[in-house]
N, C-alpha and C. Protein backbone atom coordinates (compact mmCIF):
# COMPACT_ATOMS: atom_id res chain seq x y z
N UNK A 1 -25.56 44.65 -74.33
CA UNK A 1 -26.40 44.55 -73.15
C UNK A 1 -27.84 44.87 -73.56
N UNK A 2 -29.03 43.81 -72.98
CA UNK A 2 -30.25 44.31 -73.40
C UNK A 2 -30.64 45.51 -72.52
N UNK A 3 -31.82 46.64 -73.23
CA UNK A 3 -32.29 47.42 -73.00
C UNK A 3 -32.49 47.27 -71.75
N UNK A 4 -33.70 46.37 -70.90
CA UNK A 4 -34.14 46.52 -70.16
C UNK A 4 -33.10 46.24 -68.66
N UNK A 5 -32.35 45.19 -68.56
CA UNK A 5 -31.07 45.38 -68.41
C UNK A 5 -30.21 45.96 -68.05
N UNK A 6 -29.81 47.38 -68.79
CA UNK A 6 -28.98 47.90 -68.38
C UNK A 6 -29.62 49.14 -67.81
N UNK A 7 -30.89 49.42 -67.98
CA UNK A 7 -31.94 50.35 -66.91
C UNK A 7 -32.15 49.43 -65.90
N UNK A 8 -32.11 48.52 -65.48
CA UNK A 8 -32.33 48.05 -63.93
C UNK A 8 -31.37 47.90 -63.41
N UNK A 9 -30.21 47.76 -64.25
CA UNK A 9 -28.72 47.69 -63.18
C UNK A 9 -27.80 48.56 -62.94
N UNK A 10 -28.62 49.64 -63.85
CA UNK A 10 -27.18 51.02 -63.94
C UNK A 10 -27.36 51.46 -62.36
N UNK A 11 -26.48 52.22 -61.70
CA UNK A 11 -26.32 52.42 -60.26
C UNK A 11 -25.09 53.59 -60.83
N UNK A 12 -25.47 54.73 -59.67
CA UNK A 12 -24.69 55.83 -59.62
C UNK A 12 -23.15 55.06 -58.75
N UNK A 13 -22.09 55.01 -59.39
CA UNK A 13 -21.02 54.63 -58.92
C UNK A 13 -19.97 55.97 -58.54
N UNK A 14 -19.49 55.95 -56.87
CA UNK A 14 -18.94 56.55 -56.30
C UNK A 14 -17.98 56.34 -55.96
N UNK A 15 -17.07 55.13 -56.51
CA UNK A 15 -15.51 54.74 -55.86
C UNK A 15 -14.84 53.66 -57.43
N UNK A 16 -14.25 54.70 -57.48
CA UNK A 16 -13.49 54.08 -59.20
C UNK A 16 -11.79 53.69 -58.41
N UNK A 17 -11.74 52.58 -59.64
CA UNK A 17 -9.92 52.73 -59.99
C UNK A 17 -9.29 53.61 -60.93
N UNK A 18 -8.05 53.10 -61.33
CA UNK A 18 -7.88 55.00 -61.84
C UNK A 18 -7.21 53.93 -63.30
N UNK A 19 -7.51 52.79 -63.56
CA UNK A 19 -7.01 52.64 -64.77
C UNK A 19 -7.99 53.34 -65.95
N UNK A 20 -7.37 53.48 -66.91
CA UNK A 20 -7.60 54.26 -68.67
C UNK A 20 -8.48 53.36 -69.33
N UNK A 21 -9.25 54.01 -69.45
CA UNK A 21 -10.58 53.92 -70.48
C UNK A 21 -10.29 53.37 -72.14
N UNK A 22 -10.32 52.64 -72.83
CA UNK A 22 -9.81 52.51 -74.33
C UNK A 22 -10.91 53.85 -74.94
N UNK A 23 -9.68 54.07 -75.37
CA UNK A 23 -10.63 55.34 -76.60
C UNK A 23 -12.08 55.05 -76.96
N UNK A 24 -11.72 53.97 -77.85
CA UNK A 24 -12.82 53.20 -78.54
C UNK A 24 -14.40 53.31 -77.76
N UNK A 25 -13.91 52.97 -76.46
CA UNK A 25 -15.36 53.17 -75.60
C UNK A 25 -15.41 54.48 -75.37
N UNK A 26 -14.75 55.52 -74.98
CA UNK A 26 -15.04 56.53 -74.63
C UNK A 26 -15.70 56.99 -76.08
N UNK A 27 -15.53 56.85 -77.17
CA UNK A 27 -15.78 57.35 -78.25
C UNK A 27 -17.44 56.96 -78.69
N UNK A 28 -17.86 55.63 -78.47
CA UNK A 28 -19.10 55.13 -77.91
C UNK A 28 -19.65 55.60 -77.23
N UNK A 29 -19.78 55.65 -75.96
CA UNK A 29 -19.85 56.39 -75.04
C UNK A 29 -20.35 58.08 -75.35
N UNK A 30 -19.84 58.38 -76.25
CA UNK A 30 -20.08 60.04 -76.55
C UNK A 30 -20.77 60.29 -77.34
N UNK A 31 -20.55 59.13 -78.89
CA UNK A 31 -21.56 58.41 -79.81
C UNK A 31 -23.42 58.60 -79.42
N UNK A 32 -23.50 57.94 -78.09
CA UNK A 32 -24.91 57.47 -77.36
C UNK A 32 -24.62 59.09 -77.16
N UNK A 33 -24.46 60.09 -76.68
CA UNK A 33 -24.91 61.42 -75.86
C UNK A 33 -25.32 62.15 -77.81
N UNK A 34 -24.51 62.07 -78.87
CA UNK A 34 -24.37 62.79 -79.29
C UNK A 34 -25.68 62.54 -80.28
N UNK A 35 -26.05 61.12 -80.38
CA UNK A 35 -27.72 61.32 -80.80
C UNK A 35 -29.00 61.11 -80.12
N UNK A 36 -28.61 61.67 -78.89
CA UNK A 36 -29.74 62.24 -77.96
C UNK A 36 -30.53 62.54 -78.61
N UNK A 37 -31.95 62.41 -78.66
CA UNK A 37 -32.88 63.19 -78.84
C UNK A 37 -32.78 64.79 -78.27
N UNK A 38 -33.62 65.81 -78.99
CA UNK A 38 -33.56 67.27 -78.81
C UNK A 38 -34.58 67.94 -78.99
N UNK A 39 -34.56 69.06 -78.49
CA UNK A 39 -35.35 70.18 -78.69
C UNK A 39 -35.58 70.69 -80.08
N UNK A 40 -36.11 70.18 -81.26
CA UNK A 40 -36.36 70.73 -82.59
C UNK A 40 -34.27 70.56 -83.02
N UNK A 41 -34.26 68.96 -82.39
CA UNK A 41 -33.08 68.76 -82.94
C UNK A 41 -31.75 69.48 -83.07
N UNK A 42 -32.14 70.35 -81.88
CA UNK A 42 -30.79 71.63 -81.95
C UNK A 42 -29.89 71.08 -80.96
N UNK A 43 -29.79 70.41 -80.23
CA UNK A 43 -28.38 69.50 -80.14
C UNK A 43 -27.69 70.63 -79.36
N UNK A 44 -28.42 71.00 -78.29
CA UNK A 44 -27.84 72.43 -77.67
C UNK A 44 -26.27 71.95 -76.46
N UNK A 45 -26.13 70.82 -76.38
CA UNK A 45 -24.91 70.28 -75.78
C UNK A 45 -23.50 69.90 -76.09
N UNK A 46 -22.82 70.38 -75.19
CA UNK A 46 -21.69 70.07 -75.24
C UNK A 46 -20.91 69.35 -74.20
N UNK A 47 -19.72 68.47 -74.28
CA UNK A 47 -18.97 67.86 -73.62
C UNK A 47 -17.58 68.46 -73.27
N UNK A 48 -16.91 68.54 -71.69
CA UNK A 48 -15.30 68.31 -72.14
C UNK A 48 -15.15 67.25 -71.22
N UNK A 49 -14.34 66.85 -71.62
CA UNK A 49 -13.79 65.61 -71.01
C UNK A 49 -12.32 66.18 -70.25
N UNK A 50 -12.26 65.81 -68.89
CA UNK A 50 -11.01 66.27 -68.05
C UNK A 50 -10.34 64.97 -67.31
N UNK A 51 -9.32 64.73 -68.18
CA UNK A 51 -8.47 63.86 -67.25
C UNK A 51 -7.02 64.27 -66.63
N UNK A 52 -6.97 65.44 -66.92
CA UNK A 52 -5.68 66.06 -65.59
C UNK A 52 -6.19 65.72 -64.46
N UNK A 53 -5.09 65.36 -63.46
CA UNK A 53 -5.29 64.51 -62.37
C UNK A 53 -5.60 66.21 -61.31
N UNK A 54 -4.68 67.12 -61.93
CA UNK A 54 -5.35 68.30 -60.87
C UNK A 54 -6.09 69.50 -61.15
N UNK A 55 -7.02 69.35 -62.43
CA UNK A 55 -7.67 69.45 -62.98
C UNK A 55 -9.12 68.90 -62.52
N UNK A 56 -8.86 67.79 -62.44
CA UNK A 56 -9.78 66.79 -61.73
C UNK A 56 -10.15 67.12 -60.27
N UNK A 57 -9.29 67.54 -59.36
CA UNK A 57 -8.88 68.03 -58.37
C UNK A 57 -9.90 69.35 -57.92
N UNK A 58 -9.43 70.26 -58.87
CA UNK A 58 -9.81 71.02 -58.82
C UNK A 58 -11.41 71.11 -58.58
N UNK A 59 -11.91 70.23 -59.87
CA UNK A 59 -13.39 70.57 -60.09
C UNK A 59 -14.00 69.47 -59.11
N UNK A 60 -13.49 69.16 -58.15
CA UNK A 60 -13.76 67.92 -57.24
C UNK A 60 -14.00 69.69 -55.89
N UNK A 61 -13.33 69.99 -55.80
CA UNK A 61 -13.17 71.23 -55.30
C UNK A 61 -14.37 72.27 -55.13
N UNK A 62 -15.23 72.80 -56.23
CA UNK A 62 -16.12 73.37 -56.95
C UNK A 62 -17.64 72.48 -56.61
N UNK A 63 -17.39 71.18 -55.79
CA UNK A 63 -18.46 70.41 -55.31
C UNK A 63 -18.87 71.12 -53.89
N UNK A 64 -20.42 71.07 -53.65
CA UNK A 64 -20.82 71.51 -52.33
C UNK A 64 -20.01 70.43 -51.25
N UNK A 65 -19.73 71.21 -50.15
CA UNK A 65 -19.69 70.55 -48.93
C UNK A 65 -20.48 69.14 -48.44
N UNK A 66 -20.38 68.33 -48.19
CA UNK A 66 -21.10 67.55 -48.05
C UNK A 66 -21.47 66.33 -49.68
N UNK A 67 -21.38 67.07 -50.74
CA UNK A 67 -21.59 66.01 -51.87
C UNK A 67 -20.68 64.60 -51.63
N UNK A 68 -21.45 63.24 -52.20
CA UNK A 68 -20.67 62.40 -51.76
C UNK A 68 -19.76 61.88 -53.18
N UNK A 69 -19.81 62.47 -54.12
CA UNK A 69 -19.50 62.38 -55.12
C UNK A 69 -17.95 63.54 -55.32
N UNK A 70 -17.28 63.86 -54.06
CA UNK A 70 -15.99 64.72 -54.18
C UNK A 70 -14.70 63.55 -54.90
N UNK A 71 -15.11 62.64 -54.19
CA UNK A 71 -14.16 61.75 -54.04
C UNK A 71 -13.92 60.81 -55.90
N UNK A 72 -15.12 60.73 -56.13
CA UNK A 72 -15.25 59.89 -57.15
C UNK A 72 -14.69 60.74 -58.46
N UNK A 73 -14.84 62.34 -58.40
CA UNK A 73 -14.65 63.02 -59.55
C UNK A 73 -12.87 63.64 -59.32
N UNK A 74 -12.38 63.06 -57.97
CA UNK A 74 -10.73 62.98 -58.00
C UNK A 74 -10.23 61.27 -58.48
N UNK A 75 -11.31 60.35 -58.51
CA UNK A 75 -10.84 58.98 -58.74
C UNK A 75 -10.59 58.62 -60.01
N UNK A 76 -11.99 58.45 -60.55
CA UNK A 76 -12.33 58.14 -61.91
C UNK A 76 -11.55 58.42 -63.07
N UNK A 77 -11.44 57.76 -63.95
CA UNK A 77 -10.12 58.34 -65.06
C UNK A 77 -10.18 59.35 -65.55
N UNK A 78 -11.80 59.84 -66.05
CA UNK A 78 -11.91 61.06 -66.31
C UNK A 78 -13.31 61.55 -65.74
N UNK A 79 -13.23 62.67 -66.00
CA UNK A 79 -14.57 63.31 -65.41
C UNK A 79 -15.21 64.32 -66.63
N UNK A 80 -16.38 64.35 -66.74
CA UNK A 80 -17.06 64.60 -68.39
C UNK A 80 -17.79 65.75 -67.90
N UNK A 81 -18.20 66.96 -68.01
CA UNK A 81 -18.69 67.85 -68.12
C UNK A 81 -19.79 68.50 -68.96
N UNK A 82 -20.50 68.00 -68.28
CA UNK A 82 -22.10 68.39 -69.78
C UNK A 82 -22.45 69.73 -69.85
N UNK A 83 -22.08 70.59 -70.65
CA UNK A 83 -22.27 72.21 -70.93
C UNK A 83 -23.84 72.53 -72.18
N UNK A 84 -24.46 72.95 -72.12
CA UNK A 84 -25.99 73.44 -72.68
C UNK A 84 -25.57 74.60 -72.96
N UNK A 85 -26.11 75.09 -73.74
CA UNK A 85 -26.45 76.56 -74.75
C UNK A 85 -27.95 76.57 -74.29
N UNK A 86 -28.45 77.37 -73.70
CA UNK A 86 -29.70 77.77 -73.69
C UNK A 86 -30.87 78.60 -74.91
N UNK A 87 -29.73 79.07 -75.48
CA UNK A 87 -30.40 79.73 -77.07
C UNK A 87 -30.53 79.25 -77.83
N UNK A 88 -29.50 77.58 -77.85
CA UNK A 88 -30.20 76.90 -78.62
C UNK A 88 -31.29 75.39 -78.50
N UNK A 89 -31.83 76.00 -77.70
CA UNK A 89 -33.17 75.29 -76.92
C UNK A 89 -34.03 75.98 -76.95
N UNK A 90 -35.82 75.59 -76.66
CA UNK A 90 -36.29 76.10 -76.33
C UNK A 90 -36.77 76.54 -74.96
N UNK A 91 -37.64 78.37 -75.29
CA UNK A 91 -38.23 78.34 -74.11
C UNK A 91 -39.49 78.64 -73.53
N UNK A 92 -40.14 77.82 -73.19
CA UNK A 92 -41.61 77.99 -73.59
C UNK A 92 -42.95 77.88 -72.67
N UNK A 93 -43.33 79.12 -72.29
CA UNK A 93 -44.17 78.99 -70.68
C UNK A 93 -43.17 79.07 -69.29
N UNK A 94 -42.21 79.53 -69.74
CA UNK A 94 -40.64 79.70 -68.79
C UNK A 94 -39.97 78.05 -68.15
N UNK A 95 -40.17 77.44 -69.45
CA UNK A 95 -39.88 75.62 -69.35
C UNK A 95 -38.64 76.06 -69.86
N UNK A 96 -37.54 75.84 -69.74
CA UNK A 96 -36.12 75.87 -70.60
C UNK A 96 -35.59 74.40 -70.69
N UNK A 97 -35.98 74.34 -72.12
CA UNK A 97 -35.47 72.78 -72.63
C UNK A 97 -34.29 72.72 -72.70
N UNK A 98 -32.93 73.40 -72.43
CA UNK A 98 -31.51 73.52 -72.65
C UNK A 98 -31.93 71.55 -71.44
N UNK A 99 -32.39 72.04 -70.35
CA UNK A 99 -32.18 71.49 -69.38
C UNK A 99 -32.84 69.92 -69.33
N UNK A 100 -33.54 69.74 -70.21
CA UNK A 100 -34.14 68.73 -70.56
C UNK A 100 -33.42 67.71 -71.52
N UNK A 101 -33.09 68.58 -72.46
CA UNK A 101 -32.30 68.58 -74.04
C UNK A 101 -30.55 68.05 -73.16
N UNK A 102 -30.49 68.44 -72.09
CA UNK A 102 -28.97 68.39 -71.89
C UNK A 102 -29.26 66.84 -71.04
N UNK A 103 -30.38 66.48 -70.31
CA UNK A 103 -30.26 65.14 -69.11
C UNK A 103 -30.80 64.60 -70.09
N UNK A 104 -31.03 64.38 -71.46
CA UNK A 104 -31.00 63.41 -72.30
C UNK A 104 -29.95 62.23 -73.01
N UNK A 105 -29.29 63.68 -73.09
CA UNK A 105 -27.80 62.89 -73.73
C UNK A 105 -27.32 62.65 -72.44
N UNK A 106 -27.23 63.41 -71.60
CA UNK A 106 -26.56 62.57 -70.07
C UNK A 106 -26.88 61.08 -69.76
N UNK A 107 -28.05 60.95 -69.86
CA UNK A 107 -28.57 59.90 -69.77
C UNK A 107 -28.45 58.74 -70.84
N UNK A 108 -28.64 59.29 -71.63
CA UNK A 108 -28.20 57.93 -72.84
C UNK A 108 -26.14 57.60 -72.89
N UNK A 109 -25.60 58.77 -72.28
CA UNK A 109 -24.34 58.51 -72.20
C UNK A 109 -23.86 57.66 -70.88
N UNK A 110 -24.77 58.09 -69.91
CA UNK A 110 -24.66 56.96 -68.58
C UNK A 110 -25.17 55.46 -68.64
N UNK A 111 -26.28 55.62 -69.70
CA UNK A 111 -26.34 53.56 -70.33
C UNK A 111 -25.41 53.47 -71.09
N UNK A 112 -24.84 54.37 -72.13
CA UNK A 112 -24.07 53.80 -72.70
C UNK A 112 -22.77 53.42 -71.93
N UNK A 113 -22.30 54.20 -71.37
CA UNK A 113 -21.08 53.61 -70.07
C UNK A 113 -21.45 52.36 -69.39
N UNK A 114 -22.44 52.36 -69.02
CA UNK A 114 -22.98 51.05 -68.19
C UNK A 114 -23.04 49.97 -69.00
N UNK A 115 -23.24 49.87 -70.51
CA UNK A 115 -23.34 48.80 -70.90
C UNK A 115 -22.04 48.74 -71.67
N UNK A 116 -20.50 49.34 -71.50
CA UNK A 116 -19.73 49.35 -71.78
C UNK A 116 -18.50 48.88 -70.08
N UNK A 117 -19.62 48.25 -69.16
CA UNK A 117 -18.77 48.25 -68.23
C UNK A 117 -18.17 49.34 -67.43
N UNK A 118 -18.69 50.44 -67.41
CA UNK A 118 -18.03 51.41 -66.83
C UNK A 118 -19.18 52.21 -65.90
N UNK A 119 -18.71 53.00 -64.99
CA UNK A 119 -19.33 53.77 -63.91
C UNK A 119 -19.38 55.14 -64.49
N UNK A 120 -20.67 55.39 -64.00
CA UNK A 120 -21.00 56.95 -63.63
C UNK A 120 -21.65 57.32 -62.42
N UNK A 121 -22.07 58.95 -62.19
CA UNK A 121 -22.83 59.08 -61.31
C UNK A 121 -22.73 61.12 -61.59
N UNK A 122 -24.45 61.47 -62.42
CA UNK A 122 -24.83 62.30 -62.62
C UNK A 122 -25.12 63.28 -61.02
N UNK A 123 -23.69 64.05 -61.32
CA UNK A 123 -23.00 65.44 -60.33
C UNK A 123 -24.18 66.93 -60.40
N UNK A 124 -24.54 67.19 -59.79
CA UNK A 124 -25.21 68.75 -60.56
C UNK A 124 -25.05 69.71 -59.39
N UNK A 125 -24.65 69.34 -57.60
CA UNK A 125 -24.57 70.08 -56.87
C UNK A 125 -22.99 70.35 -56.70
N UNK A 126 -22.56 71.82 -57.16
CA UNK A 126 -21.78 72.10 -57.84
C UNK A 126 -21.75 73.62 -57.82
N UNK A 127 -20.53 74.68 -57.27
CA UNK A 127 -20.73 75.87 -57.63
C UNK A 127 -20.28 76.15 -59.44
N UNK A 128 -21.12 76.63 -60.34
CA UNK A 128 -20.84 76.49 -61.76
C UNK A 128 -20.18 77.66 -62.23
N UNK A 129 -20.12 78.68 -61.14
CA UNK A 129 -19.43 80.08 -61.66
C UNK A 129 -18.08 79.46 -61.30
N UNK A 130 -16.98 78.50 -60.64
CA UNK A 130 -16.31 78.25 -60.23
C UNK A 130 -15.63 77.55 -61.04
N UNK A 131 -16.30 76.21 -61.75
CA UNK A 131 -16.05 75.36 -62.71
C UNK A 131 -16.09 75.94 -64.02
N UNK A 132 -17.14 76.64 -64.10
CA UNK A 132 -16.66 78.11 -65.27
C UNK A 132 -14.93 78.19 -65.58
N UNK A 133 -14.62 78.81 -64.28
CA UNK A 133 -13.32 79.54 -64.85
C UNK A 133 -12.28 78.40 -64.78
N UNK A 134 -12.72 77.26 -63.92
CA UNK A 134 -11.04 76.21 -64.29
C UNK A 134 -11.71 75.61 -65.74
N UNK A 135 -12.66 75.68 -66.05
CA UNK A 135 -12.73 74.87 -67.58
C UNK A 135 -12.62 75.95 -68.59
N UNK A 136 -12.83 77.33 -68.84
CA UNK A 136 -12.38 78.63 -69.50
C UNK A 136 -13.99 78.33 -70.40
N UNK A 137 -14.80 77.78 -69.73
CA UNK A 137 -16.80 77.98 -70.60
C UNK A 137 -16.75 79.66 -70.77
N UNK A 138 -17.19 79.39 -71.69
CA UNK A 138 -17.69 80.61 -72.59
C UNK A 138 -18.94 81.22 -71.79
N UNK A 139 -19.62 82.66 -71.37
CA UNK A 139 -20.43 83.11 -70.60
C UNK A 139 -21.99 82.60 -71.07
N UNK A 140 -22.47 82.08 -72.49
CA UNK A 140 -23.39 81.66 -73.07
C UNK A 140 -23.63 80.20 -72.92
N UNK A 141 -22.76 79.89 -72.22
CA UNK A 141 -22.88 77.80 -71.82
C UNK A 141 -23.36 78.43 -70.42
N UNK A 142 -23.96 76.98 -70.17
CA UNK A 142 -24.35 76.74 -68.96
C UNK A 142 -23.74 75.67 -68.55
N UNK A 143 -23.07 75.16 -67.44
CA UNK A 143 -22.63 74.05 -67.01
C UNK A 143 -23.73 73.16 -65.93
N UNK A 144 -24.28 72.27 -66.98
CA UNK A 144 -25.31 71.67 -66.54
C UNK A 144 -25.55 70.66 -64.99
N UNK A 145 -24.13 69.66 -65.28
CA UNK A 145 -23.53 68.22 -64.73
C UNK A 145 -22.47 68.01 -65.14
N UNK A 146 -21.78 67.17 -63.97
CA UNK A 146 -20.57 66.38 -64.29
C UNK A 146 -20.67 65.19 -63.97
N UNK A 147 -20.04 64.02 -64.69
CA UNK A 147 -19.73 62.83 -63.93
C UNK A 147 -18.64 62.45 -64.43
N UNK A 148 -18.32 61.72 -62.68
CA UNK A 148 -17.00 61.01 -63.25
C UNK A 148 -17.28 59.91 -64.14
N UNK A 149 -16.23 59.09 -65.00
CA UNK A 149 -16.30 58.20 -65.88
C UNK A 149 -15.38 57.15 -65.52
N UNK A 150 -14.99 55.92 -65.12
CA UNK A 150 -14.33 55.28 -64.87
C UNK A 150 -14.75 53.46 -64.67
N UNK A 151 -13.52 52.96 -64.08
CA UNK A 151 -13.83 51.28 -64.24
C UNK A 151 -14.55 51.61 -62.75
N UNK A 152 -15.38 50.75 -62.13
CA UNK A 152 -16.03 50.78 -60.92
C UNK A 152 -15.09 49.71 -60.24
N UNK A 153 -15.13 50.88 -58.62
CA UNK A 153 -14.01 49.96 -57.62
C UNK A 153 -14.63 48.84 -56.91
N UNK A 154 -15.81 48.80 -57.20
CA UNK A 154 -17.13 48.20 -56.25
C UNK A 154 -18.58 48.48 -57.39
N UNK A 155 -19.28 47.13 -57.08
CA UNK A 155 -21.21 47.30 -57.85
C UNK A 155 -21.57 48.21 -57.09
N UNK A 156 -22.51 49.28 -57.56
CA UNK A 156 -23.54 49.59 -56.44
C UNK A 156 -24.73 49.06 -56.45
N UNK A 157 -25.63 49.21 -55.49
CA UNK A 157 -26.82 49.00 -54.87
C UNK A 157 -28.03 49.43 -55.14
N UNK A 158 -29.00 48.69 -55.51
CA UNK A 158 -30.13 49.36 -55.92
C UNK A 158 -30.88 49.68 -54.34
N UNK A 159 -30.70 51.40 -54.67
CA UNK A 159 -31.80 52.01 -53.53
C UNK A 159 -33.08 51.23 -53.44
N UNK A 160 -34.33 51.83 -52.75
CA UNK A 160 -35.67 51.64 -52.62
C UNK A 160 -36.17 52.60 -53.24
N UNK A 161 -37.30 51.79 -54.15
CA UNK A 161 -37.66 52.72 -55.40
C UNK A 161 -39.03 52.60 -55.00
N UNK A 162 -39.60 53.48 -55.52
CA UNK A 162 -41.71 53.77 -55.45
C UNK A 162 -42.27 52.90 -56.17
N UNK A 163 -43.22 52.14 -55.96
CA UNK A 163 -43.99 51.78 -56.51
C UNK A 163 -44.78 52.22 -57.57
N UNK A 164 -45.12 51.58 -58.81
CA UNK A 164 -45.81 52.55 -60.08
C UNK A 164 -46.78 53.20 -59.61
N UNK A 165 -48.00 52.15 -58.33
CA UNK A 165 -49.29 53.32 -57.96
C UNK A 165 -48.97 54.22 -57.13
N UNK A 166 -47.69 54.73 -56.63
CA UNK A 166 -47.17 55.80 -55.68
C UNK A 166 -47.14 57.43 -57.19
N UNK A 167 -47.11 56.70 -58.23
CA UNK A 167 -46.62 57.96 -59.19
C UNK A 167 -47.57 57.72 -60.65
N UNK A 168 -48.14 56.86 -60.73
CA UNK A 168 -48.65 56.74 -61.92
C UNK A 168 -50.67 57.05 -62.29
N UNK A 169 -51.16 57.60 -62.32
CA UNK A 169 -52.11 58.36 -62.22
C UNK A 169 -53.24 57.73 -63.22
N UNK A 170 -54.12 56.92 -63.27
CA UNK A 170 -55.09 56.70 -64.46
C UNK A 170 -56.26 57.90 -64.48
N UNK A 171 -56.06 58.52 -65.93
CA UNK A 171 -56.82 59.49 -66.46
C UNK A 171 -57.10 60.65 -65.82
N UNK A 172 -56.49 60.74 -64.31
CA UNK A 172 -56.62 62.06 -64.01
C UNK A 172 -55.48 62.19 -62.55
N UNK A 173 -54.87 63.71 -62.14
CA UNK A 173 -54.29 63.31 -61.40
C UNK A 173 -55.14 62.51 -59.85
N UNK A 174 -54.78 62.18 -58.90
CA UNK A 174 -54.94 61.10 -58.18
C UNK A 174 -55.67 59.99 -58.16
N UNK A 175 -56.08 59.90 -59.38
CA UNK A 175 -56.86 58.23 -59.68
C UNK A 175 -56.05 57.22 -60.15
N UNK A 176 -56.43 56.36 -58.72
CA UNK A 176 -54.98 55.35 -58.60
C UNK A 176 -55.37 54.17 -59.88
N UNK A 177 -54.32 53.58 -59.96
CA UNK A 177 -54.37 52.70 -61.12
C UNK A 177 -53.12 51.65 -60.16
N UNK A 178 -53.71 50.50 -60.88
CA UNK A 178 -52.99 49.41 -60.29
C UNK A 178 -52.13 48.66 -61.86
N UNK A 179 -50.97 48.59 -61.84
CA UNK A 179 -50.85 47.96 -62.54
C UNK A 179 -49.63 46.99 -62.33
């Protein structure tokens, strides 16, 4: 899939089937997260991958009230769990790159799904002391995001997006630029 491509068509997908993923892609798929760019290359992330069906359940559970994403992380074949080390990131002017360093590889792992045919949709409202203890994270991870991973039951929809002169600034902030 070309670059540009699979950034205009990726869409947060919220209603999966529950057929199995071939290894092979999931292994791709993890490939793209695992040479994320980093914080002085410290690669402060980690993955688990959960496909117990009540397991799945569970951490569907551990979602705020109201998230519309409960449903998708009981559907999807599996559901991926992005965990950060904060010590091994930086922190600098009280910026903590764990958090930067971690929606990198998220992100290159959600094109890579997308251009492997498959759905995501980056989870973060979430109690994490909760998902802590059904995943047994170590007290030094942080549990960043989850998404489910699966075949999509349905395309989604491209929202309404801003315009570049709504956000894009020439040479200083509010000097509009047209481009």
């Amino acid at each position: 899939m070309e670059l540009y491509t699979a950034l205009e068509n990726r869409r947060s997908i919220r209603k999966y089937n529950t057929d199995p993923i071939p290894e092979e892609k999931l292994k791709r798929i993890l490939e793209a997260a695992r040479i994320a760019p980093s914080w002085k290359n410290q690669q402060c992330w980690s993955f688990i991958i959960v496909r117990d069906a009540a397991k799945k359940t569970r951490l569907a559970d551990t979602l705020h009230k109201g998230n519309p994403a409960v449903k998708a992380i009981q559907q999807a074949y599996a559901t991926l769990v992005l965990c950060a080390d904060p010590s091994a990131s930086g922190n600098i002017d009280g910026k903590e790159y764990y958090l930067f360093d971690a929606a990198l590889a998220m992100q290159q792992l959600m094109l890579a799904a997308h251009a492997e045919g498959l759905g995501t949709c980056c989870v973060a409202w979430f109690d994490e002391q909760a998902a802590r203890e059904i995943l047994n994270v170590p007290p030094q991870q942080k549990i960043v995001a989850l998404t489910p991973l699966g075949i999509p039951a349905k395309e989604g929809t491209m929202p309404p997006r801003k315009k570049l002169s709504d956000f894009v600034f020439a040479e200083e902030w509010g000097q509009k630029i047209e481009l």
